[in-house]
ModelCIF file with pLDDT and N, C-alpha, C, O atoms, coordinates in Angstrom:
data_MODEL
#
_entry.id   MODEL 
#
_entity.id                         1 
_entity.type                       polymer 
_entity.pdbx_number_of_molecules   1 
#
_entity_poly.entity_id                      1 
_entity_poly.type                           'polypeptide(L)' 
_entity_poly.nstd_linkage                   no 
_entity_poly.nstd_monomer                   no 
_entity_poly.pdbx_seq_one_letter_code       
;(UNK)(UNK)(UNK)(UNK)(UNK)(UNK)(UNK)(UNK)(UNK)(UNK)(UNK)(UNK)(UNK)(UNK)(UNK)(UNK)
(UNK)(UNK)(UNK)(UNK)(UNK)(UNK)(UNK)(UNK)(UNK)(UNK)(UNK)(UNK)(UNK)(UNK)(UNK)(UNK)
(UNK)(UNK)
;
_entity_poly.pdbx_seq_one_letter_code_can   XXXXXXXXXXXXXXXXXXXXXXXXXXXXXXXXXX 
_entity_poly.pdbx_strand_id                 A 
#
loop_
_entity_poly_seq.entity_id 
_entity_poly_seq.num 
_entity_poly_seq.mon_id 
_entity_poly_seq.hetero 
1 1  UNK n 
1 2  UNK n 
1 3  UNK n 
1 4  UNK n 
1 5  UNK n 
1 6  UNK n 
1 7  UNK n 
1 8  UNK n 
1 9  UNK n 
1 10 UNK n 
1 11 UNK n 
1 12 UNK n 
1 13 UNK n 
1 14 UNK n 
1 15 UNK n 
1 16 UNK n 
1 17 UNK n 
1 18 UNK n 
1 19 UNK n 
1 20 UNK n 
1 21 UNK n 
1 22 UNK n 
1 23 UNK n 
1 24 UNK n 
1 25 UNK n 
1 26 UNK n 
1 27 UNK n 
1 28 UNK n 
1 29 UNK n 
1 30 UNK n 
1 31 UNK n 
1 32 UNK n 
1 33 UNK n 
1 34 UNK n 
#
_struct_asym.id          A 
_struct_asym.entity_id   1 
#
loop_
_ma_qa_metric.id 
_ma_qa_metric.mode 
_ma_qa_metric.name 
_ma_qa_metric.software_group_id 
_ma_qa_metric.type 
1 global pLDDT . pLDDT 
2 local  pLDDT . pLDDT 
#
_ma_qa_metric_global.metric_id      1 
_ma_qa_metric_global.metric_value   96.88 
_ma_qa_metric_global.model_id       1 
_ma_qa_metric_global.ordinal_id     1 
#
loop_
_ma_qa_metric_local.label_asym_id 
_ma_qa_metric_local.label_comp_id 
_ma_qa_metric_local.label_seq_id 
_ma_qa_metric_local.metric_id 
_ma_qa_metric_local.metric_value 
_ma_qa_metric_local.model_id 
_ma_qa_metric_local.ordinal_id 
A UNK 1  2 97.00 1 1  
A UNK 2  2 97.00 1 2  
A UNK 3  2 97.00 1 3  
A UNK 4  2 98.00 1 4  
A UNK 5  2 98.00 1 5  
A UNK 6  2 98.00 1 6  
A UNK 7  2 98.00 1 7  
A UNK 8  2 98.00 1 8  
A UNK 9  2 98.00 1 9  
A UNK 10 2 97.00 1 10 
A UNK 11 2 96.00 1 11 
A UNK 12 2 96.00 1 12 
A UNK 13 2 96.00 1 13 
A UNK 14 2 97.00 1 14 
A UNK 15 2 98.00 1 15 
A UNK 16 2 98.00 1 16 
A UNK 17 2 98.00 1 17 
A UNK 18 2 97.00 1 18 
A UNK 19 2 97.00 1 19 
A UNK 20 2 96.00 1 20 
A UNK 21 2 95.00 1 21 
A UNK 22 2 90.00 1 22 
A UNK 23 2 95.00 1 23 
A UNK 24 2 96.00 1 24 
A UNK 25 2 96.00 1 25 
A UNK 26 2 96.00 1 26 
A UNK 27 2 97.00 1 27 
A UNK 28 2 97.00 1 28 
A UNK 29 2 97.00 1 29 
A UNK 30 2 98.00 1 30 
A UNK 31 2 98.00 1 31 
A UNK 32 2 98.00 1 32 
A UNK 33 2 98.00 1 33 
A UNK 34 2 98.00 1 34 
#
loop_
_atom_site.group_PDB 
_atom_site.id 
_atom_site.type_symbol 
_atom_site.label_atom_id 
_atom_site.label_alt_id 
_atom_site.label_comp_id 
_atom_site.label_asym_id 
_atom_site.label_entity_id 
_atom_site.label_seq_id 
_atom_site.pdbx_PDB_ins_code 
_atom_site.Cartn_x 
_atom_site.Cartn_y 
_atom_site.Cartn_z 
_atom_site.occupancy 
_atom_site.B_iso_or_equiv 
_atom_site.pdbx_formal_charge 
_atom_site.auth_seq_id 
_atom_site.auth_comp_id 
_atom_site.auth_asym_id 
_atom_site.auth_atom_id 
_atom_site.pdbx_PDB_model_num 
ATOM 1   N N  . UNK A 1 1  ? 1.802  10.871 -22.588 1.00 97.00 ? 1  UNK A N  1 
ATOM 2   C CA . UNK A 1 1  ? 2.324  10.248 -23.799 1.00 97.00 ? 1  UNK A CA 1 
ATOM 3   C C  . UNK A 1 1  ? 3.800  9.923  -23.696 1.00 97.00 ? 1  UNK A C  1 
ATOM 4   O O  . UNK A 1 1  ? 4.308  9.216  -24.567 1.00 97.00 ? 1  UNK A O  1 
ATOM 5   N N  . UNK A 1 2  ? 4.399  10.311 -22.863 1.00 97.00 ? 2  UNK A N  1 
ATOM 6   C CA . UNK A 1 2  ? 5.849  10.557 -22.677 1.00 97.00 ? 2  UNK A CA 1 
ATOM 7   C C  . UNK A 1 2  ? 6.330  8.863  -21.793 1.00 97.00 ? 2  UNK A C  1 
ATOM 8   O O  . UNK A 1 2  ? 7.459  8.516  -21.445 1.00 97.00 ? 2  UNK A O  1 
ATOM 9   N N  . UNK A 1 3  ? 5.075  8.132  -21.648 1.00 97.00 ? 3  UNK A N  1 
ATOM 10  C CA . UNK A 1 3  ? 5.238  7.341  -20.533 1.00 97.00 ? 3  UNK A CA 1 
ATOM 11  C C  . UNK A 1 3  ? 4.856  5.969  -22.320 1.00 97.00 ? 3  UNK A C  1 
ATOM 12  O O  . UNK A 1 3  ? 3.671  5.654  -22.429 1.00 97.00 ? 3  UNK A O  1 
ATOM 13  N N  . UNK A 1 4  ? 5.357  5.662  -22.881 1.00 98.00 ? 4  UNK A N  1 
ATOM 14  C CA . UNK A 1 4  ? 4.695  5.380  -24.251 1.00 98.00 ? 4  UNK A CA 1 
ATOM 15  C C  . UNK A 1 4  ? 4.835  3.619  -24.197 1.00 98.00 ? 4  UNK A C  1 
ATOM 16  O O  . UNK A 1 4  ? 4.191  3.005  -25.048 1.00 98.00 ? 4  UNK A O  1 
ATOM 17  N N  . UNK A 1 5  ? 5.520  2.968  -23.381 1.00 98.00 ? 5  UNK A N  1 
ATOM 18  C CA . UNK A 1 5  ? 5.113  1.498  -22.368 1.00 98.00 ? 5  UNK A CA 1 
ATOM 19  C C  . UNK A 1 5  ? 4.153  1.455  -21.722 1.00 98.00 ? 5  UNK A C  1 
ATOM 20  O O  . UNK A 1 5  ? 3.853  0.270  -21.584 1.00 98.00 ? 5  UNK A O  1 
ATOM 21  N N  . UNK A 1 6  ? 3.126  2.406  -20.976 1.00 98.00 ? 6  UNK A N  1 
ATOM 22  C CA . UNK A 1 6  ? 3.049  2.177  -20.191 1.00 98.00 ? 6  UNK A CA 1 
ATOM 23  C C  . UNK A 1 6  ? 1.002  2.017  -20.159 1.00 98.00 ? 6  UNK A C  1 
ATOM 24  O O  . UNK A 1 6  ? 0.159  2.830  -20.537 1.00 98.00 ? 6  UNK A O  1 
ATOM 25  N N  . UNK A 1 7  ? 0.886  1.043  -19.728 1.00 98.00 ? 7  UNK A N  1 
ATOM 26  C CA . UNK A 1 7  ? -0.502 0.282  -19.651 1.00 98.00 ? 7  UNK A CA 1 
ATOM 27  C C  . UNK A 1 7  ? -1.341 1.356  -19.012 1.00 98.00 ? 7  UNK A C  1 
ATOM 28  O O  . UNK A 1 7  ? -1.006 1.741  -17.892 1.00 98.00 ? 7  UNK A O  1 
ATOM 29  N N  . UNK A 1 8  ? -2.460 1.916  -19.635 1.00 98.00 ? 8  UNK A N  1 
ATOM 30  C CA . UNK A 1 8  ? -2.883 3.200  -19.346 1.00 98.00 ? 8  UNK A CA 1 
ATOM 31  C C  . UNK A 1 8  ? -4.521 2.748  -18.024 1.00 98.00 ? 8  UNK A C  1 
ATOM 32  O O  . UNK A 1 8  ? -5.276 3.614  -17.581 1.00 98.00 ? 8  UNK A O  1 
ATOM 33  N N  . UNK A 1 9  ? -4.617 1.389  -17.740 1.00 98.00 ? 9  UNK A N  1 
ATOM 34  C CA . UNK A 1 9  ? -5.458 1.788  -16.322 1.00 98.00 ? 9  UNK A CA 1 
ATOM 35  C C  . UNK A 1 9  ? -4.529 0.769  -15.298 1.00 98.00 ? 9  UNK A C  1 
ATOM 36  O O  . UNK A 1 9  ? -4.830 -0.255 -14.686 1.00 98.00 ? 9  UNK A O  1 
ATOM 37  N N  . UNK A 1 10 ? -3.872 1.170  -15.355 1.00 97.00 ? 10 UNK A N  1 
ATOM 38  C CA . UNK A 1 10 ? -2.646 0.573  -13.827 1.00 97.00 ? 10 UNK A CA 1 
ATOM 39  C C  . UNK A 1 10 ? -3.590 1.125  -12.530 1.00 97.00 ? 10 UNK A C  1 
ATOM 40  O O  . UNK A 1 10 ? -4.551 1.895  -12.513 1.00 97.00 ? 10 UNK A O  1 
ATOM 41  N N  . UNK A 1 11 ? -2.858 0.357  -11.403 1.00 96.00 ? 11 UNK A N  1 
ATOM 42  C CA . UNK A 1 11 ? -3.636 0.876  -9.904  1.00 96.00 ? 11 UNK A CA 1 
ATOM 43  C C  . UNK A 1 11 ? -3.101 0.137  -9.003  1.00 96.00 ? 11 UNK A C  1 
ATOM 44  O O  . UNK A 1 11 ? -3.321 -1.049 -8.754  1.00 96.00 ? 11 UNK A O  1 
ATOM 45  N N  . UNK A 1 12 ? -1.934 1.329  -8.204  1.00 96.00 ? 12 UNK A N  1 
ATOM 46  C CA . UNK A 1 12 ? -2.401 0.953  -6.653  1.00 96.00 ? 12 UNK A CA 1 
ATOM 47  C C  . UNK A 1 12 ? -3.023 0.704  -5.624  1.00 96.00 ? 12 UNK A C  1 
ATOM 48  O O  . UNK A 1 12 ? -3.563 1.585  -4.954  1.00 96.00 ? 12 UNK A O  1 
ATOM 49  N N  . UNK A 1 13 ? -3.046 -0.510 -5.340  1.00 96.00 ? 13 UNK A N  1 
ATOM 50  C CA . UNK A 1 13 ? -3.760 -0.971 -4.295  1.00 96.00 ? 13 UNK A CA 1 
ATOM 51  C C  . UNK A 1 13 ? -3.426 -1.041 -2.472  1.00 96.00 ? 13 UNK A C  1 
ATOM 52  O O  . UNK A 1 13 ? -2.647 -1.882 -2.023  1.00 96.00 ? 13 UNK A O  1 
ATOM 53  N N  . UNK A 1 14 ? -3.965 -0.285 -1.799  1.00 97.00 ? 14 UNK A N  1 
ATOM 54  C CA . UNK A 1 14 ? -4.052 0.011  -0.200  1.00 97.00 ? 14 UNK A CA 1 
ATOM 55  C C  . UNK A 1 14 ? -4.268 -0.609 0.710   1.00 97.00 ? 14 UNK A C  1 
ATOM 56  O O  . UNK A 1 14 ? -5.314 -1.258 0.732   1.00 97.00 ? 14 UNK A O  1 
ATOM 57  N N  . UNK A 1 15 ? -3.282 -0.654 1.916   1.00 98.00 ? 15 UNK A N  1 
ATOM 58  C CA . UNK A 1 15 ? -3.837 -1.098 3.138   1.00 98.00 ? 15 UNK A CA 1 
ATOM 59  C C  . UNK A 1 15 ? -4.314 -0.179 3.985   1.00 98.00 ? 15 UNK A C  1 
ATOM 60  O O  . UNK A 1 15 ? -3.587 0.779  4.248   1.00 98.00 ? 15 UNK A O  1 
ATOM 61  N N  . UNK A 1 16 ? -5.224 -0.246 4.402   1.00 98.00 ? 16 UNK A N  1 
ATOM 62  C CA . UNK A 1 16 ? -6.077 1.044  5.151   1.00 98.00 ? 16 UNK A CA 1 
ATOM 63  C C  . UNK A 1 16 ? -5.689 0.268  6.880   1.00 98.00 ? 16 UNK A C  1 
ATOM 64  O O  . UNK A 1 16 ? -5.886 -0.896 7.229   1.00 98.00 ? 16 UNK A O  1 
ATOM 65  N N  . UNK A 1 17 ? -5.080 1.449  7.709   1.00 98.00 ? 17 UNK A N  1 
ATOM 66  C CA . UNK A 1 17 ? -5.168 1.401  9.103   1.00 98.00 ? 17 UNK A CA 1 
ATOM 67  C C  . UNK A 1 17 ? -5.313 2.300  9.884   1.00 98.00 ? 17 UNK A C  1 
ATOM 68  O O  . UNK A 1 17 ? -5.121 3.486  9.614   1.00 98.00 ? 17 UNK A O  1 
ATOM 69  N N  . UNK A 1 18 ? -5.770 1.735  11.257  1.00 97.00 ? 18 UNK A N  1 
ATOM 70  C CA . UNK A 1 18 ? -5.826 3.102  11.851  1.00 97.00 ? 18 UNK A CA 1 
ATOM 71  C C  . UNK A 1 18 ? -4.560 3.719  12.624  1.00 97.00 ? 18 UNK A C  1 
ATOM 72  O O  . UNK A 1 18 ? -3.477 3.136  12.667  1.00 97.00 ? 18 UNK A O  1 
ATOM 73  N N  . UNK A 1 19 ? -4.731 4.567  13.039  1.00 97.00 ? 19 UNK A N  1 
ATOM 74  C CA . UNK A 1 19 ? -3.094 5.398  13.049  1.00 97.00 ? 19 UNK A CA 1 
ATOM 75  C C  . UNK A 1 19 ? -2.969 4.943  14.668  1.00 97.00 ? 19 UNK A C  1 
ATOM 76  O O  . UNK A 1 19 ? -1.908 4.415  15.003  1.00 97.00 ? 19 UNK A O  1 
ATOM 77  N N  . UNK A 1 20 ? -3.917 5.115  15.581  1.00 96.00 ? 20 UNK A N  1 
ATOM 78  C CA . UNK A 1 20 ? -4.364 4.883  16.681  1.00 96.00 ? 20 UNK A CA 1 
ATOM 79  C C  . UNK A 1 20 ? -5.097 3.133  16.857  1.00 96.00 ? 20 UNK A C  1 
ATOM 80  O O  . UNK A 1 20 ? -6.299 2.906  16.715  1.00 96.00 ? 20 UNK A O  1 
ATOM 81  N N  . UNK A 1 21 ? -3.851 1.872  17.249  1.00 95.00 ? 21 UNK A N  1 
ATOM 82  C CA . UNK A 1 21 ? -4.121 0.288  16.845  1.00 95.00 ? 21 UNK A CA 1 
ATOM 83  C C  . UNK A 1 21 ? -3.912 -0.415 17.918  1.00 95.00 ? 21 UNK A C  1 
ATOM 84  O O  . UNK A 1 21 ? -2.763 -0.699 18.255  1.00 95.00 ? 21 UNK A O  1 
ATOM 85  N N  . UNK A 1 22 ? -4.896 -0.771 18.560  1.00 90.00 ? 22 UNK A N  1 
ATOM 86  C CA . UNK A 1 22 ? -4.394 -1.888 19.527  1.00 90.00 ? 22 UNK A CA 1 
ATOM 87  C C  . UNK A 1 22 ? -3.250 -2.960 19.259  1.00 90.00 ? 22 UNK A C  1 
ATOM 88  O O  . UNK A 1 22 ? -2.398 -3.285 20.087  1.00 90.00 ? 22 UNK A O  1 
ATOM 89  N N  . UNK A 1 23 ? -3.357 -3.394 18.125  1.00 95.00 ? 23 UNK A N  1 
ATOM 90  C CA . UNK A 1 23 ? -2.170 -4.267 17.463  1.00 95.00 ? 23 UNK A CA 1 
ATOM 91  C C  . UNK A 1 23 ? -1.284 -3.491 16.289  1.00 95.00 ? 23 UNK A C  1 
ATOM 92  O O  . UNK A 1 23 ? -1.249 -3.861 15.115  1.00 95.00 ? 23 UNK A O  1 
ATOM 93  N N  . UNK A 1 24 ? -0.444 -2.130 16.933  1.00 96.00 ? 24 UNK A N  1 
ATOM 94  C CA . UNK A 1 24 ? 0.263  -1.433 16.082  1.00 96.00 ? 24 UNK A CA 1 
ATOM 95  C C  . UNK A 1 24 ? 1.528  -2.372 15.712  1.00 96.00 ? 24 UNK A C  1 
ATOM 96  O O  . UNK A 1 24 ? 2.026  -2.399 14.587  1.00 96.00 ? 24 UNK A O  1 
ATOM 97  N N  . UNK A 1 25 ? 1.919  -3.038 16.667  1.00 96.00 ? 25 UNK A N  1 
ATOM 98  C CA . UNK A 1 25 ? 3.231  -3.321 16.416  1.00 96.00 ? 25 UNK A CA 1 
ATOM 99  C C  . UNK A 1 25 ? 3.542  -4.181 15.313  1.00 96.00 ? 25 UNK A C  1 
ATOM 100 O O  . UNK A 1 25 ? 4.445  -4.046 14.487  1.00 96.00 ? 25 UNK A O  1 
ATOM 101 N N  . UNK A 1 26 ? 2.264  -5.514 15.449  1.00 96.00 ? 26 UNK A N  1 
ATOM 102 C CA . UNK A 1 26 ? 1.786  -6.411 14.952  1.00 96.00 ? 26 UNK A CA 1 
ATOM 103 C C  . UNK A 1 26 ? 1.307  -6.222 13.383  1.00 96.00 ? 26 UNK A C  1 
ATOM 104 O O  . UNK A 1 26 ? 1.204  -7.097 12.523  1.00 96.00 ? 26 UNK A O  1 
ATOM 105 N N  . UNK A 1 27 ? 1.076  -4.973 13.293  1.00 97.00 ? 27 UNK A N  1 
ATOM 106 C CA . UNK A 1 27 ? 0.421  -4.570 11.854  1.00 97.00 ? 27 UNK A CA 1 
ATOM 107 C C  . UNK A 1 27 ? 1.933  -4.158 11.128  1.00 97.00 ? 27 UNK A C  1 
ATOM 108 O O  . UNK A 1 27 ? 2.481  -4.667 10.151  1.00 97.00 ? 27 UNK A O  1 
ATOM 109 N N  . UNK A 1 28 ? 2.380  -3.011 12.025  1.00 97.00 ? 28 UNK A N  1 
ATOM 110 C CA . UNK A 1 28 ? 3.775  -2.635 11.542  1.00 97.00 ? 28 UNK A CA 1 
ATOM 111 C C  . UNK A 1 28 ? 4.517  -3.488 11.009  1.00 97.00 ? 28 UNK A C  1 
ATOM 112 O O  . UNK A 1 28 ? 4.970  -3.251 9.889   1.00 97.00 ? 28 UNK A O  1 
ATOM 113 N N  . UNK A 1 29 ? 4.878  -4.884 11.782  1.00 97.00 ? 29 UNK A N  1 
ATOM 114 C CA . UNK A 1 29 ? 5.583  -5.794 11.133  1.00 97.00 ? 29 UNK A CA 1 
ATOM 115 C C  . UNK A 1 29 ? 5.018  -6.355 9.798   1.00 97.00 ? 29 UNK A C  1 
ATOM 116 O O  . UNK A 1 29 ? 5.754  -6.791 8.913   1.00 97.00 ? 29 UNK A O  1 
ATOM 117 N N  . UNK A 1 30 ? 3.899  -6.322 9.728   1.00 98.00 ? 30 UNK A N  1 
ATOM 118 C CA . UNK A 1 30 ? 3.102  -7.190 8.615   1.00 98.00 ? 30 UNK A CA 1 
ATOM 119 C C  . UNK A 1 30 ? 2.892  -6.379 7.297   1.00 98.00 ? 30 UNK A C  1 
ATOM 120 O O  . UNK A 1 30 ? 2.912  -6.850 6.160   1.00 98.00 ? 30 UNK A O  1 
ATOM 121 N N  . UNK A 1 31 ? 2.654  -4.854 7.711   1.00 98.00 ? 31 UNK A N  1 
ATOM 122 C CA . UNK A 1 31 ? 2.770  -4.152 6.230   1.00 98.00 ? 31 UNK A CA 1 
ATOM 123 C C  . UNK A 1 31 ? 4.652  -3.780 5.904   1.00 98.00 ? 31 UNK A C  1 
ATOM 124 O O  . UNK A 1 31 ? 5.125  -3.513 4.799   1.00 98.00 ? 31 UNK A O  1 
ATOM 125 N N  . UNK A 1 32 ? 5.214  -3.849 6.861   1.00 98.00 ? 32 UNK A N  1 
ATOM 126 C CA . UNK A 1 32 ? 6.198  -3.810 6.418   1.00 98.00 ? 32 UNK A CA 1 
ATOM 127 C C  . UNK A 1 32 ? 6.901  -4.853 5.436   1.00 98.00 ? 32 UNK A C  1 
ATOM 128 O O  . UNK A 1 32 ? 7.398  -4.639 4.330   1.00 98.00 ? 32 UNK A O  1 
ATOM 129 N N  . UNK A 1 33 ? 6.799  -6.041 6.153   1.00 98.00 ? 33 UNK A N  1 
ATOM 130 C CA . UNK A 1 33 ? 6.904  -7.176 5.487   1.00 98.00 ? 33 UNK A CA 1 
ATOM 131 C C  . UNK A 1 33 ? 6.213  -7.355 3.576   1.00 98.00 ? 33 UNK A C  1 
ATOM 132 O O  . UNK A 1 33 ? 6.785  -7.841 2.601   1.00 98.00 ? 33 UNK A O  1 
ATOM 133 N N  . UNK A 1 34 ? 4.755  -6.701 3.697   1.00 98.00 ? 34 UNK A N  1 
ATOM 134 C CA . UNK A 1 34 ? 4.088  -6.281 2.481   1.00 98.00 ? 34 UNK A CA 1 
ATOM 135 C C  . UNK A 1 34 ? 5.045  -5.647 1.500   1.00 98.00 ? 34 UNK A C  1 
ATOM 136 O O  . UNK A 1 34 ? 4.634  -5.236 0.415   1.00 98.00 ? 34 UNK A O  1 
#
């Protein structure tokens, strides 16, 4: 209640990767960029 702006079904949304990426570097730049 203390949050009394605030739109009560908000949601972050994810990029799922694997930790272990043939194209790590390539992803790195791109969620970073995100």
């Amino acid at each position: 209640a203390s949050a009394a702006a605030a739109y009560p079904i908000s949601t972050f949304t994810y990029a799922l990767v694997p930790k272990d990426a043939s194209k790590a570097k390539t992803l790195r730049d791109f969620l970073t960029y995100a």
